[in-house]
Protein backbone atom coordinates (compact mmCIF):
# COMPACT_ATOMS: atom_id res chain seq x y z
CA UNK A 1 190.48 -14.82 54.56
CA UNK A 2 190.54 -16.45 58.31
CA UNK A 3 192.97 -19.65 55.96
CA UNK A 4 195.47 -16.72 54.78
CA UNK A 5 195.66 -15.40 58.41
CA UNK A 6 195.93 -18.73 59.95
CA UNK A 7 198.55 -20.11 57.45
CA UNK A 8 200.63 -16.54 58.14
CA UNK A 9 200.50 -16.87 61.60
CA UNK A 10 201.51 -20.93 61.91
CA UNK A 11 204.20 -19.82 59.74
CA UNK A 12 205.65 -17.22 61.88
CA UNK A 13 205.29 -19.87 65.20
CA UNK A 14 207.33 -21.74 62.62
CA UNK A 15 209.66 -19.65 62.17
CA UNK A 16 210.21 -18.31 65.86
CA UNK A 17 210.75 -21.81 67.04
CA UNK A 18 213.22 -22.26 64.52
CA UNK A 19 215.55 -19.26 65.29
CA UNK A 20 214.81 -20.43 69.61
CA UNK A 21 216.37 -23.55 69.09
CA UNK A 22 219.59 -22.53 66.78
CA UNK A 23 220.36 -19.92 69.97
CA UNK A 24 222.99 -20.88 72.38
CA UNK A 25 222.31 -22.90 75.48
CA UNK A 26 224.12 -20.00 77.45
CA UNK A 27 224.29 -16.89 76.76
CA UNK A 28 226.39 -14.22 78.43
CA UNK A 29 225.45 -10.29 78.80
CA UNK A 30 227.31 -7.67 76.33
CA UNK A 31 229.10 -6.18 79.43
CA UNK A 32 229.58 -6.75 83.02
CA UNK A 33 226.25 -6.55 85.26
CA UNK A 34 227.93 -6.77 88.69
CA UNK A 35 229.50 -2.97 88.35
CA UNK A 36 225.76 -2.03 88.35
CA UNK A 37 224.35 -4.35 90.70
CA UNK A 38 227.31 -3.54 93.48
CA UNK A 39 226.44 0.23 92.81
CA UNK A 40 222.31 -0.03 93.33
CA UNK A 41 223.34 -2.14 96.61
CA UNK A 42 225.29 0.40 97.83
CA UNK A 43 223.36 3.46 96.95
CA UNK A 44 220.06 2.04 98.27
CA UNK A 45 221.55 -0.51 101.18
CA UNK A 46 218.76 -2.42 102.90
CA UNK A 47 216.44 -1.44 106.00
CA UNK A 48 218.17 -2.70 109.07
CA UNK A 49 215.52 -4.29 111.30
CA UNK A 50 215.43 -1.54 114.09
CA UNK A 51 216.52 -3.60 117.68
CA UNK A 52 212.85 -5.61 118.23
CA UNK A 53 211.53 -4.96 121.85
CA UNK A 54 211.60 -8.60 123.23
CA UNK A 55 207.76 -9.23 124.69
CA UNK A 56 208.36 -11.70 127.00
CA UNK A 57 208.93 -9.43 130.17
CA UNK A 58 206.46 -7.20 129.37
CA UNK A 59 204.14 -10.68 129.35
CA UNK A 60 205.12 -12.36 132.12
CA UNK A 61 204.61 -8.78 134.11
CA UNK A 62 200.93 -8.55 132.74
CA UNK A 63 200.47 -12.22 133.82
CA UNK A 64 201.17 -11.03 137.14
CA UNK A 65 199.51 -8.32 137.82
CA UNK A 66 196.15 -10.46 136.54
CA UNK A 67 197.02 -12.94 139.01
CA UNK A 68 197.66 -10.96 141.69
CA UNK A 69 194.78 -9.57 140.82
CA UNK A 70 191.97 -12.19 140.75
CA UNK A 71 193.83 -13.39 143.63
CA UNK A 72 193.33 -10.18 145.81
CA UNK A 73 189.27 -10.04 144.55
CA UNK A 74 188.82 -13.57 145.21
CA UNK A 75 190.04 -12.64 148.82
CA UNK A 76 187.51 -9.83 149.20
CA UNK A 77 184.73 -11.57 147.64
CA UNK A 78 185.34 -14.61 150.40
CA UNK A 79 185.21 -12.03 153.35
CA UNK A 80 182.45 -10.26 151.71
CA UNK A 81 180.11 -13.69 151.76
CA UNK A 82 179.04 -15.02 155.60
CA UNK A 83 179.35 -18.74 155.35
CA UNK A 84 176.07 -20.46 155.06
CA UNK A 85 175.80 -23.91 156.90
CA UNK A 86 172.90 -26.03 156.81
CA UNK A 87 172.60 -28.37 159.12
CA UNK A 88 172.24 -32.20 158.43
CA UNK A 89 168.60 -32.15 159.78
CA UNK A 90 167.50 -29.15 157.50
CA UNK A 91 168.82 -30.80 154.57
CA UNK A 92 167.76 -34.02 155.22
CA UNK A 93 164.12 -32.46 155.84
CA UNK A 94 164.21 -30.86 152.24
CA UNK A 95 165.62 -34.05 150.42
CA UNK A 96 162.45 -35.30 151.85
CA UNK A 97 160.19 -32.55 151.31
CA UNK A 98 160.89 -32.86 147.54
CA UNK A 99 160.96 -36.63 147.59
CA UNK A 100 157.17 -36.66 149.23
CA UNK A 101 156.49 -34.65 146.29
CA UNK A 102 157.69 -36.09 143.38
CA UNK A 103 156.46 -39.52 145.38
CA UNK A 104 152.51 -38.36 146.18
CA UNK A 105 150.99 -37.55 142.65
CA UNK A 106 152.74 -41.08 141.57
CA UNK A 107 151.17 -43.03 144.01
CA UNK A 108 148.12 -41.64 143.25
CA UNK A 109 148.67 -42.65 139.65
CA UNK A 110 149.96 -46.02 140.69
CA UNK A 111 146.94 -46.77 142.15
CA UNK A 112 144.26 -45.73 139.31
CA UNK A 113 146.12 -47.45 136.19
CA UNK A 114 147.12 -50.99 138.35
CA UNK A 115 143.50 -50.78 140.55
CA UNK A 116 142.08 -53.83 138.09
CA UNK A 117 144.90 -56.34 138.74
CA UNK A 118 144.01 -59.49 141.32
CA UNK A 119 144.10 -58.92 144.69
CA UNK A 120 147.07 -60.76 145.43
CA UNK A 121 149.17 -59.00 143.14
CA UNK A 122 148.10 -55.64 144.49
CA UNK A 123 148.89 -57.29 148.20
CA UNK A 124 152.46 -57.73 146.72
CA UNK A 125 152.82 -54.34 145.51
CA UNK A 126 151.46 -53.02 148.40
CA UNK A 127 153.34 -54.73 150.77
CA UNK A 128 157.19 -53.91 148.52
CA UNK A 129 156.05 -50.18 148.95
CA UNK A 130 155.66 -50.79 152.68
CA UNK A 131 158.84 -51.96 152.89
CA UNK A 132 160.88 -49.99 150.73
CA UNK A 133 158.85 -47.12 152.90
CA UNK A 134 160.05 -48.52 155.95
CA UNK A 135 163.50 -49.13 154.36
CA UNK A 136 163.73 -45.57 153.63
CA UNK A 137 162.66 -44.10 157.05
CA UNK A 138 164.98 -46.58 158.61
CA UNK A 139 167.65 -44.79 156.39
CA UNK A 140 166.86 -41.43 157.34
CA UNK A 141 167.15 -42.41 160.52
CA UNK A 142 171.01 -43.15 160.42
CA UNK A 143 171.95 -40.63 158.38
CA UNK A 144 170.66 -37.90 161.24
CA UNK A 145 172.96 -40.05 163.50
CA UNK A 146 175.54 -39.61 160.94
CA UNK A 147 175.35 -36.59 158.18
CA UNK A 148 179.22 -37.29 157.37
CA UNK A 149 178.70 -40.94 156.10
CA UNK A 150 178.48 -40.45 152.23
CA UNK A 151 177.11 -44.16 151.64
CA UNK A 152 174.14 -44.23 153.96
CA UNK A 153 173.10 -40.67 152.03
CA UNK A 154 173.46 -42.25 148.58
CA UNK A 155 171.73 -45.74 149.86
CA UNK A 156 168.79 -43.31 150.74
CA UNK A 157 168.74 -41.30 147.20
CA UNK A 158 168.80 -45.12 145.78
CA UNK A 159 166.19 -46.25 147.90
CA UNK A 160 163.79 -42.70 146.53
CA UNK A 161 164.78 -43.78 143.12
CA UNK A 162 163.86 -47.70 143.54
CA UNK A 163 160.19 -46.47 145.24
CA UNK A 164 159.96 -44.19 142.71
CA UNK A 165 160.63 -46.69 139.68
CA UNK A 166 157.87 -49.16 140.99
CA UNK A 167 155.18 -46.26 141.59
CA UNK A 168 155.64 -45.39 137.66
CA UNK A 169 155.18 -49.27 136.34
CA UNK A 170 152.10 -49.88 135.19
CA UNK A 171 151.50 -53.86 136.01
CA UNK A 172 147.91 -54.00 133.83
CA UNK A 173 149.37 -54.69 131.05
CA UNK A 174 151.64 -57.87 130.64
CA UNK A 175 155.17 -56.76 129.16
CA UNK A 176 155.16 -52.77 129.76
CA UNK A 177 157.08 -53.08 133.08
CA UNK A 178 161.20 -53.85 133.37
């Protein structure tokens, strides 16, 4: 029964391709469409965009004001904070204070994982913490005399970094420092 229904229907796709292709290429409507088209146009015309409110004043205004603003609060807020100052000395004193320790518990250290190298080895060490100590109170020294100069602070920080570099080798074993 599915063959006679199949064979019905491919006949019928037959046949409605057949009568599609003897139509005309062009056709043209039974009667004129414009008289109705011109008629729904006029009897429902199309929404006219109401006048759109241009932004950009309204924008720039609000800009403004925000500015004017964070402008006003910033000026408060400055008269509202006293100025801190810390002097050179103070500041130099703290560096320090936090430099001692970060630099004490090393040393300590230092000295308890390198204590079985030779003496003269331990001389050397010794003696390049000695001087970078010396280098570094040397340093302090001139940047009392002169806070302003940036490069004598940041040969100081260097030297605390360099000390502080050689206090965390550990020289026992060949290969595990640099």
């Amino acid at each position: 029964m599915t063959d006679n229904n199949n064979s019905v229907t491919d006949s019928l796709d037959l046949v409605l391709a057949r009568e599609i292709r003897n139509l005309d290429a062009e056709m043209s409507p039974e009667r004129n469409l414009w008289t109705g088209i011109e008629r729904q146009i006029q009897d429902y015309p199309q929404k006219r965009k109401k006048a759109s409110l241009n932004w950009v004043p309204y924008g720039v205004a609000a800009s403004l004001v925000i500015a004017v603003s964070a402008l006003v609060l910033n000026l408060v807020q400055l008269n509202l904070v006293e100025p801190r100052f810390v002097s050179s000395d103070r500041s130099i004193d703290l560096m320090r204070a936090e430099y001692i320790q970060v630099r004490n518990p090393l040393v300590q250290k230092f000295s308890e994982v390198n204590r079985e190298l030779d003496d003269q080895t331990l001389e050397d060490l010794y003696r390049n913490l000695e001087i970078m100590a010396q280098a570094r109170q040397d340093l302090e020294a001139q940047v009392r005399r002169n806070p302003e100069n940036r490069r004598l602070v940041e040969m100081l920080m260097r030297i605390h970094e360099q000390e502080l570099e050689l206090l965390r080798q550990d020289f026992s074993h060949p290969g595990r420092f640099m």
